[in-house]
N, C-alpha and C. Protein backbone atom coordinates (compact mmCIF):
# COMPACT_ATOMS: atom_id res chain seq x y z
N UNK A 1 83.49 11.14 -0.17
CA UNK A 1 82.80 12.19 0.54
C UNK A 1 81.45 12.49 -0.10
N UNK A 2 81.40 12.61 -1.50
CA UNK A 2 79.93 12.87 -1.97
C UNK A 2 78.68 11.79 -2.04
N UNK A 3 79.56 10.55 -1.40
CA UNK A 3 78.71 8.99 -1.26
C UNK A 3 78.07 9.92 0.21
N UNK A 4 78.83 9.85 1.17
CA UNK A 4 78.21 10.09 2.27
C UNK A 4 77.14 11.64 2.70
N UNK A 5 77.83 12.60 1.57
CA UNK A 5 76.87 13.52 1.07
C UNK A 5 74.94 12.82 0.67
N UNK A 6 75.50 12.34 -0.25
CA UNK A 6 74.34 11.58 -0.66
C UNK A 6 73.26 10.61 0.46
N UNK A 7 73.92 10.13 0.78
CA UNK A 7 73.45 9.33 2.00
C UNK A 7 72.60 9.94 2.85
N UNK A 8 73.34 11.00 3.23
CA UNK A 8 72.90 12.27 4.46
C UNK A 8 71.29 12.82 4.04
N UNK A 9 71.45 13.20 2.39
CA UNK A 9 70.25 14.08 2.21
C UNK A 9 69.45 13.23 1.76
N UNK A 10 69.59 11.80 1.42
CA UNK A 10 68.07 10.84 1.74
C UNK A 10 67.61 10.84 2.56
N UNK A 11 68.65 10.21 4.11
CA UNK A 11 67.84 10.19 5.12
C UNK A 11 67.03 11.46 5.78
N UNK A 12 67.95 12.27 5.00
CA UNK A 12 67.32 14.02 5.66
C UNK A 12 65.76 14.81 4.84
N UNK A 13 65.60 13.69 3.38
CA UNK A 13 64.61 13.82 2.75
C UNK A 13 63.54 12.61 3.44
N UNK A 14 64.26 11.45 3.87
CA UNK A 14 62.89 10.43 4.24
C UNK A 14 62.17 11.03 5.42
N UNK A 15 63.18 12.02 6.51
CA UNK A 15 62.74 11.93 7.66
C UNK A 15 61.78 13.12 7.34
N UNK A 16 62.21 13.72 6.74
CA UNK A 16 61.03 15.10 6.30
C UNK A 16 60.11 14.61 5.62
N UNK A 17 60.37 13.82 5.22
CA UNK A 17 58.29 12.96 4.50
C UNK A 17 57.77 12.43 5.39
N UNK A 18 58.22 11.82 6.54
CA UNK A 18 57.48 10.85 7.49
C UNK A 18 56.85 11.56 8.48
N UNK A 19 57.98 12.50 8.54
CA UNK A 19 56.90 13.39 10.31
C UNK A 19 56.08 14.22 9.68
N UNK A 20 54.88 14.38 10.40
CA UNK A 20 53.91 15.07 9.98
C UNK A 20 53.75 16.09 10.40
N UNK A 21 53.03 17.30 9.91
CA UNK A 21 53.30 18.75 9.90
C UNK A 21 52.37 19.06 11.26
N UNK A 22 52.90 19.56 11.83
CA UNK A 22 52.09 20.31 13.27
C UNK A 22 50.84 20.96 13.28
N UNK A 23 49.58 20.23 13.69
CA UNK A 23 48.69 21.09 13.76
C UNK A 23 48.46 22.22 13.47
N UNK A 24 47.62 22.87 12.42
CA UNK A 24 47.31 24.58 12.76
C UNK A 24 46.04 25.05 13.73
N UNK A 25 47.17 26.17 14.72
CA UNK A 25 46.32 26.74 15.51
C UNK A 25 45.37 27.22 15.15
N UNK A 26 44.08 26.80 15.50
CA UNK A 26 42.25 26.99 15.20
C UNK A 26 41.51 27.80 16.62
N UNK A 27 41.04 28.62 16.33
CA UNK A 27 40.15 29.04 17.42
C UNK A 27 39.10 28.47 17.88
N UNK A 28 38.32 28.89 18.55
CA UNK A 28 36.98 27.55 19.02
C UNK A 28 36.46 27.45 18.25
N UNK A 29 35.54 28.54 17.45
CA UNK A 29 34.63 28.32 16.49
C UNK A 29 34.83 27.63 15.49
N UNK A 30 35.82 28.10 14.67
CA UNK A 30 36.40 27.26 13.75
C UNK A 30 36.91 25.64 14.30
N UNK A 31 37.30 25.65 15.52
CA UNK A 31 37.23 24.03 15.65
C UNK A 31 36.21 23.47 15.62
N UNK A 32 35.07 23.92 16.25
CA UNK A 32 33.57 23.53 16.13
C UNK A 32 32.91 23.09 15.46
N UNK A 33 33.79 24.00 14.04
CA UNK A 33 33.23 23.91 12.88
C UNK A 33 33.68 23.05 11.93
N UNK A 34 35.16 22.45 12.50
CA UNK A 34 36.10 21.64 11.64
C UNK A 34 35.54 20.34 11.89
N UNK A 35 35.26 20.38 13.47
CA UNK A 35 34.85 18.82 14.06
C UNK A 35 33.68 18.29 13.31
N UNK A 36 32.23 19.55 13.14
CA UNK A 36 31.19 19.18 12.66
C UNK A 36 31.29 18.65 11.21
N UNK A 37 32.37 19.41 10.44
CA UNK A 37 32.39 19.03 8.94
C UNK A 37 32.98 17.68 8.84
N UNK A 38 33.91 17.41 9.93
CA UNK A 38 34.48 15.98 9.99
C UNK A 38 34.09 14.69 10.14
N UNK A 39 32.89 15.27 11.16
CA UNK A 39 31.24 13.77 11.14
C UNK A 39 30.23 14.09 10.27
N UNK A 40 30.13 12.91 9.65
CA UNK A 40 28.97 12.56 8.61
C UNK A 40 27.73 13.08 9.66
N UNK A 41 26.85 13.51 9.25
CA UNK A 41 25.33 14.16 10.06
C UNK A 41 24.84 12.66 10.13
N UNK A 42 24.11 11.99 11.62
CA UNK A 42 23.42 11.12 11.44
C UNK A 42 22.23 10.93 10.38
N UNK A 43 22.15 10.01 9.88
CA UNK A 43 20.78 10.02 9.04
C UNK A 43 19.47 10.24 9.52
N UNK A 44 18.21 10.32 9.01
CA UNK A 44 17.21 10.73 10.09
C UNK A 44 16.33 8.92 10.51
N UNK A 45 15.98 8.96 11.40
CA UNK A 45 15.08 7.97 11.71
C UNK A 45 14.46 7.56 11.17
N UNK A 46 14.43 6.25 10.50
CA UNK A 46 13.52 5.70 9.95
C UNK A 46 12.98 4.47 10.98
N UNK A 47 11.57 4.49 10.68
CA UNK A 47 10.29 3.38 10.94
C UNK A 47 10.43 1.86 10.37
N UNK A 48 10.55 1.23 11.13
CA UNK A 48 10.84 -0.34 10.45
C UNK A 48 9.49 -0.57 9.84
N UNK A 49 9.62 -1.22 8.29
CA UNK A 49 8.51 -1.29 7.61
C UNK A 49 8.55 -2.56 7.47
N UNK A 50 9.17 -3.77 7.93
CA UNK A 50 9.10 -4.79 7.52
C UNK A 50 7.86 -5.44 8.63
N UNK A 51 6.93 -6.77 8.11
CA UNK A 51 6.43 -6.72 8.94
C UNK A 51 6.92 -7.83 10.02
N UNK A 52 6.32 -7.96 11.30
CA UNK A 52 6.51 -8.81 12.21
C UNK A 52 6.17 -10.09 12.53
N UNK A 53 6.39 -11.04 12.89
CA UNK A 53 6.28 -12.52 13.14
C UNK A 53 4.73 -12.71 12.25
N UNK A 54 3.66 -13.11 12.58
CA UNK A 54 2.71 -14.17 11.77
C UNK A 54 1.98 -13.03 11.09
N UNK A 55 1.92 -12.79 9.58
CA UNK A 55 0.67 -12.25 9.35
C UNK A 55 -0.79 -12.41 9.47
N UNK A 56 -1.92 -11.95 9.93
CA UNK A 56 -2.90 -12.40 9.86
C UNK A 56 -3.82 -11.85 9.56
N UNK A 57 -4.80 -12.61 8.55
CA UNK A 57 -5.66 -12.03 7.57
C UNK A 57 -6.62 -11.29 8.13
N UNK A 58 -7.28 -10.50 6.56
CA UNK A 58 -8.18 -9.74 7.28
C UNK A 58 -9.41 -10.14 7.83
N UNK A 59 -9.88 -10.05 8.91
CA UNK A 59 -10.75 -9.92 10.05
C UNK A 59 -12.65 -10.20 8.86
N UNK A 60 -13.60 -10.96 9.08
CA UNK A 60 -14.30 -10.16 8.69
C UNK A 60 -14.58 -10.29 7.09
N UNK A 61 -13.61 -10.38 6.19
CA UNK A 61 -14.21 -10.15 4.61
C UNK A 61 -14.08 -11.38 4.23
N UNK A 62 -14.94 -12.56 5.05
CA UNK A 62 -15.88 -13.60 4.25
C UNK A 62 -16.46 -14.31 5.43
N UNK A 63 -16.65 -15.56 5.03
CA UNK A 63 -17.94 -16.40 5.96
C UNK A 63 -16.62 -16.72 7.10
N UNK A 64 -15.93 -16.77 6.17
CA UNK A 64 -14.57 -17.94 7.36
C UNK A 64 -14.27 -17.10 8.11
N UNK A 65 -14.18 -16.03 8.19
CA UNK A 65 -13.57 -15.19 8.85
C UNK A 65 -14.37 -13.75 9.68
N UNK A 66 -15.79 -14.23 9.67
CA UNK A 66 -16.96 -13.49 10.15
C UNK A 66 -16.37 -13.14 12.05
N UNK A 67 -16.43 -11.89 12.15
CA UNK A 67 -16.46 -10.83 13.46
C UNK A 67 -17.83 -11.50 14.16
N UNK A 68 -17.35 -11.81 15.12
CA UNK A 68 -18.17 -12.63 15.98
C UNK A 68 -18.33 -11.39 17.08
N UNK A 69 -20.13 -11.23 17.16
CA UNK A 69 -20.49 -9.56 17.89
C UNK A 69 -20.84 -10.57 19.29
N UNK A 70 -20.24 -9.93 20.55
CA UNK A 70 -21.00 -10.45 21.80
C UNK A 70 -21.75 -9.17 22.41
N UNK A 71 -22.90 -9.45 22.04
CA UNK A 71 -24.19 -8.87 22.64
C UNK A 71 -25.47 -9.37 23.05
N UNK A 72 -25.78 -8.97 23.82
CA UNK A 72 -27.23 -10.03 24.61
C UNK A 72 -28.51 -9.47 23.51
N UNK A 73 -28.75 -8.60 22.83
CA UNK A 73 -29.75 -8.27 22.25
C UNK A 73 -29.63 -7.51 20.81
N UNK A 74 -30.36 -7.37 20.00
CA UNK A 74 -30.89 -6.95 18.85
C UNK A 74 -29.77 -5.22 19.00
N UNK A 75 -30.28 -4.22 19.44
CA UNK A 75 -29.95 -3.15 19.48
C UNK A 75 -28.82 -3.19 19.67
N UNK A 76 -27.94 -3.84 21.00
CA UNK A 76 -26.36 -3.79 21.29
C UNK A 76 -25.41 -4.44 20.75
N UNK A 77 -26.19 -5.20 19.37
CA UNK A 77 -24.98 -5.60 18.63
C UNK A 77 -25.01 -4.95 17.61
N UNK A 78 -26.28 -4.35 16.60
CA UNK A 78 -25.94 -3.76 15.61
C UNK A 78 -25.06 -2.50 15.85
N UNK A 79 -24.94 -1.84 17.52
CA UNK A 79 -24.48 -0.41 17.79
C UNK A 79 -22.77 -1.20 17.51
N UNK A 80 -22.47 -2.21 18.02
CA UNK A 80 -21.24 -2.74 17.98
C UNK A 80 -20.63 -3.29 16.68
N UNK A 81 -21.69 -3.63 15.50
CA UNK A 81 -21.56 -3.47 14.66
C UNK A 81 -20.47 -2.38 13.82
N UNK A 82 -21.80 -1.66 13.98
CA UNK A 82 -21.55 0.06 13.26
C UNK A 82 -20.08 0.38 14.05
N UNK A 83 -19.79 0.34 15.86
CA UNK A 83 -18.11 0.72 16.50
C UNK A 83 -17.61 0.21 15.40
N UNK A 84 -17.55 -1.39 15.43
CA UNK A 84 -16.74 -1.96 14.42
C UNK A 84 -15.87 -1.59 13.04
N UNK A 85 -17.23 -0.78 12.37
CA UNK A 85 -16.92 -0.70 11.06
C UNK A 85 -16.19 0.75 11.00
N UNK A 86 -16.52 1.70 12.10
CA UNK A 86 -15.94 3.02 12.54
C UNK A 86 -14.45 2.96 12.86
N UNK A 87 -14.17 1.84 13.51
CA UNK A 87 -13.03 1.34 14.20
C UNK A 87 -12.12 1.05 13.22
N UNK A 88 -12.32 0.46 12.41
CA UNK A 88 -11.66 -0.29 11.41
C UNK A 88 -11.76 0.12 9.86
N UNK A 89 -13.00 1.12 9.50
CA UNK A 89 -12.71 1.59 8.51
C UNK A 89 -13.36 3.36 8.81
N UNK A 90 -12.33 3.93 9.59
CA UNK A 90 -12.66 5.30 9.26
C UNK A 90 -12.99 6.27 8.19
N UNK A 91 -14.58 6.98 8.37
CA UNK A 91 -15.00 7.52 7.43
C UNK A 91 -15.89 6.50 6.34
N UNK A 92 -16.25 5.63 6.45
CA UNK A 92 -16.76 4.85 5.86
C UNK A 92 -18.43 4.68 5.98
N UNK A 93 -18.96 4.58 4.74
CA UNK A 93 -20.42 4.51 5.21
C UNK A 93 -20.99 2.75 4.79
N UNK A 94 -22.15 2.61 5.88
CA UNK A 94 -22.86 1.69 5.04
C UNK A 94 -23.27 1.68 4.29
N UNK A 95 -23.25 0.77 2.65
CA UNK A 95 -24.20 1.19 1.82
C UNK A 95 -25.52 0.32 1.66
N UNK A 96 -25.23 -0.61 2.45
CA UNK A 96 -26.27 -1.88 2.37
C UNK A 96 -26.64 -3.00 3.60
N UNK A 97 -27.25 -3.64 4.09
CA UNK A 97 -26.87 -4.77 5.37
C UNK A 97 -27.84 -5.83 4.59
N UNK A 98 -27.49 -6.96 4.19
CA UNK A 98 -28.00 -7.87 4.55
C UNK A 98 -28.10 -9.17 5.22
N UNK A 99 -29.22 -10.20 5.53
CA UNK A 99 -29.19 -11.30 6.61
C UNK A 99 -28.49 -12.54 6.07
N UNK A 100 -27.69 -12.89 6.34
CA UNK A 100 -27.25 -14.34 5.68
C UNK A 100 -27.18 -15.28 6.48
N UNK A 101 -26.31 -16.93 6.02
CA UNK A 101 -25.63 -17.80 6.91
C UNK A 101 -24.57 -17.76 6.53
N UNK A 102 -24.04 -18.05 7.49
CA UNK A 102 -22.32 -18.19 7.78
C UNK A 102 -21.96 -19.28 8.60
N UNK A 103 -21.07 -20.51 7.90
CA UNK A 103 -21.49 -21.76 9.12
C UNK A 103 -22.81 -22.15 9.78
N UNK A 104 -23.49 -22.22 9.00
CA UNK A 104 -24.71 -22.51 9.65
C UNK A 104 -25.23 -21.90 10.83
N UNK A 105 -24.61 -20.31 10.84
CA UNK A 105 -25.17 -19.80 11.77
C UNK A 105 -25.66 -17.94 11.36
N UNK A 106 -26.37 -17.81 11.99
CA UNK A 106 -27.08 -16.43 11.06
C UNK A 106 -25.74 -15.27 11.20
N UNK A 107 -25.35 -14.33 10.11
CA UNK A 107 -24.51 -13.28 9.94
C UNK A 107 -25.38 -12.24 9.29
N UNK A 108 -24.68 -11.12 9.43
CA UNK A 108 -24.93 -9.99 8.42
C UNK A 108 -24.08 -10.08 7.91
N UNK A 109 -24.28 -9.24 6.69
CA UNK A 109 -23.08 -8.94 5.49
C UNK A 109 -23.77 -7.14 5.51
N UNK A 110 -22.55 -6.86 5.77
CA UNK A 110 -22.94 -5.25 5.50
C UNK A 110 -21.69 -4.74 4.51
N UNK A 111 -22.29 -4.18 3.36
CA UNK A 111 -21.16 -3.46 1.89
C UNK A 111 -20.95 -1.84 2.71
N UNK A 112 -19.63 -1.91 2.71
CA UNK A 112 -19.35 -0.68 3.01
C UNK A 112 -18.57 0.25 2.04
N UNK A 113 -18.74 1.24 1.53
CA UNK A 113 -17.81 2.18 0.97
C UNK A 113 -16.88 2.23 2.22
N UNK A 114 -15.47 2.81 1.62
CA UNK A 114 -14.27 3.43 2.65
C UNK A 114 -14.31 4.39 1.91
N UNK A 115 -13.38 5.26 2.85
CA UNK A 115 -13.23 6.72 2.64
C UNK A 115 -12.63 6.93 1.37
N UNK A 116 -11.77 6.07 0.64
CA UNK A 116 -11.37 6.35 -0.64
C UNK A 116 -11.80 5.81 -1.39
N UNK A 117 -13.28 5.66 -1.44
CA UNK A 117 -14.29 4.87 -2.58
C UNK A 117 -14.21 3.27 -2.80
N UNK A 118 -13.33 2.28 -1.98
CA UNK A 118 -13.46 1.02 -1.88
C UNK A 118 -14.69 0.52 -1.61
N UNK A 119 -14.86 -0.39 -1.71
CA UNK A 119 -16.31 -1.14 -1.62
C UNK A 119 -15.61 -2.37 -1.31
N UNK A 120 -16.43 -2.76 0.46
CA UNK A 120 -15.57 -3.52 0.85
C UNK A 120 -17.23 -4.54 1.48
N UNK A 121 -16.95 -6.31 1.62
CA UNK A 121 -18.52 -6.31 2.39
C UNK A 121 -17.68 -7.08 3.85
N UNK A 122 -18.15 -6.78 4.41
CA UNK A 122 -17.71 -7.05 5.94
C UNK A 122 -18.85 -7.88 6.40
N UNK A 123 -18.54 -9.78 7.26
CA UNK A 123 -19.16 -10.46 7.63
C UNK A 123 -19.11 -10.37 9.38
N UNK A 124 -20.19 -10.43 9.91
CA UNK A 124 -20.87 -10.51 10.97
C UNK A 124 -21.29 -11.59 11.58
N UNK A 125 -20.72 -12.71 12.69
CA UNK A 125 -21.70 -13.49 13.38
C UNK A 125 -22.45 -12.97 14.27
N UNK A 126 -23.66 -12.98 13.99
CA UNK A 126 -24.20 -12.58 14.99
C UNK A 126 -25.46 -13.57 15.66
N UNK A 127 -24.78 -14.88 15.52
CA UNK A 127 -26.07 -15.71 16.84
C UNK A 127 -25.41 -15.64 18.32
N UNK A 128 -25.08 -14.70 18.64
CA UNK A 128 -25.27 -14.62 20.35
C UNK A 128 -26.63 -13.81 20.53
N UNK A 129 -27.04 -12.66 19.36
CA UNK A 129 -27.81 -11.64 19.66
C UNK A 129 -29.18 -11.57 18.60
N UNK A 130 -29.08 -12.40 17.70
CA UNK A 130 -30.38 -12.14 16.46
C UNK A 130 -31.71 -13.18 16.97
N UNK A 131 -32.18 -11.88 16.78
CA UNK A 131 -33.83 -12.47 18.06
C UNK A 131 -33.80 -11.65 18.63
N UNK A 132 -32.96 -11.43 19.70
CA UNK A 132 -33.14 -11.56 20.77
C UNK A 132 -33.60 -10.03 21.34
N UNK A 133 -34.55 -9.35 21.92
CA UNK A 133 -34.84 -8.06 21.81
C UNK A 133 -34.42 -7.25 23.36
């Protein structure tokens, strides 16, 4: 009799470990509040910094790579010039222009400060327009 005693209050101890205890009744708020603590907060958005398919160099800072100005005359390329250097280096002044070759064909070289004190010289083709008035 105390074998089957025994017997009884294992299975009467396993079955009381296995079922699990009944929900406690929560009001809304507090569920609201249980659910929110229960999800991790999304992280915030981040900007993909890696860069994309071909890099390509910078534009402009040597002979090989001289900004080719299309303008019919003297005045409408240096103004496209100056867009240029506005465009691409905001806040930046000229500090210098001079006439060169580039491929055997006439350029400017204009030294520009940038806005955070770089000193940069930026090449120019300009035989569509030098002459020409």
């Amino acid at each position: 009799m105390t074998r089957q005693l025994s017997i009884f209050a294992l299975l009467l101890t396993t079955a009381c470990a296995t079922t699990p205890a009944p929900p406690a009744v929560q009001t809304a708020p507090q569920a609201a509040a249980a659910a929110a603590a229960a999800e991790p907060a999304a992280p915030p958005a981040t900007a993909e910094t890696r860069p994309r398919g071909i890099i390509i160099p910078a534009r402009g800072l040597s002979c090989r790579s001289a900004i080719v100005i299309e303008a019919t005359n003297e005045h409408d390329g240096i103004a496209k010039e100056k867009a240029w250097i506005n465009e691409n280096y905001p806040g930046a002044k000229i500090v210098k222009q001079a006439l060169t070759t580039c491929n055997d064909k006439p350029a400017d070289q204009l030294d520009v400060e940038t806005a955070n004190g770089r000193s940069v010289s930026v090449y120019f083709d300009i035989s569509n327009f030098f002459g020409k008035h």
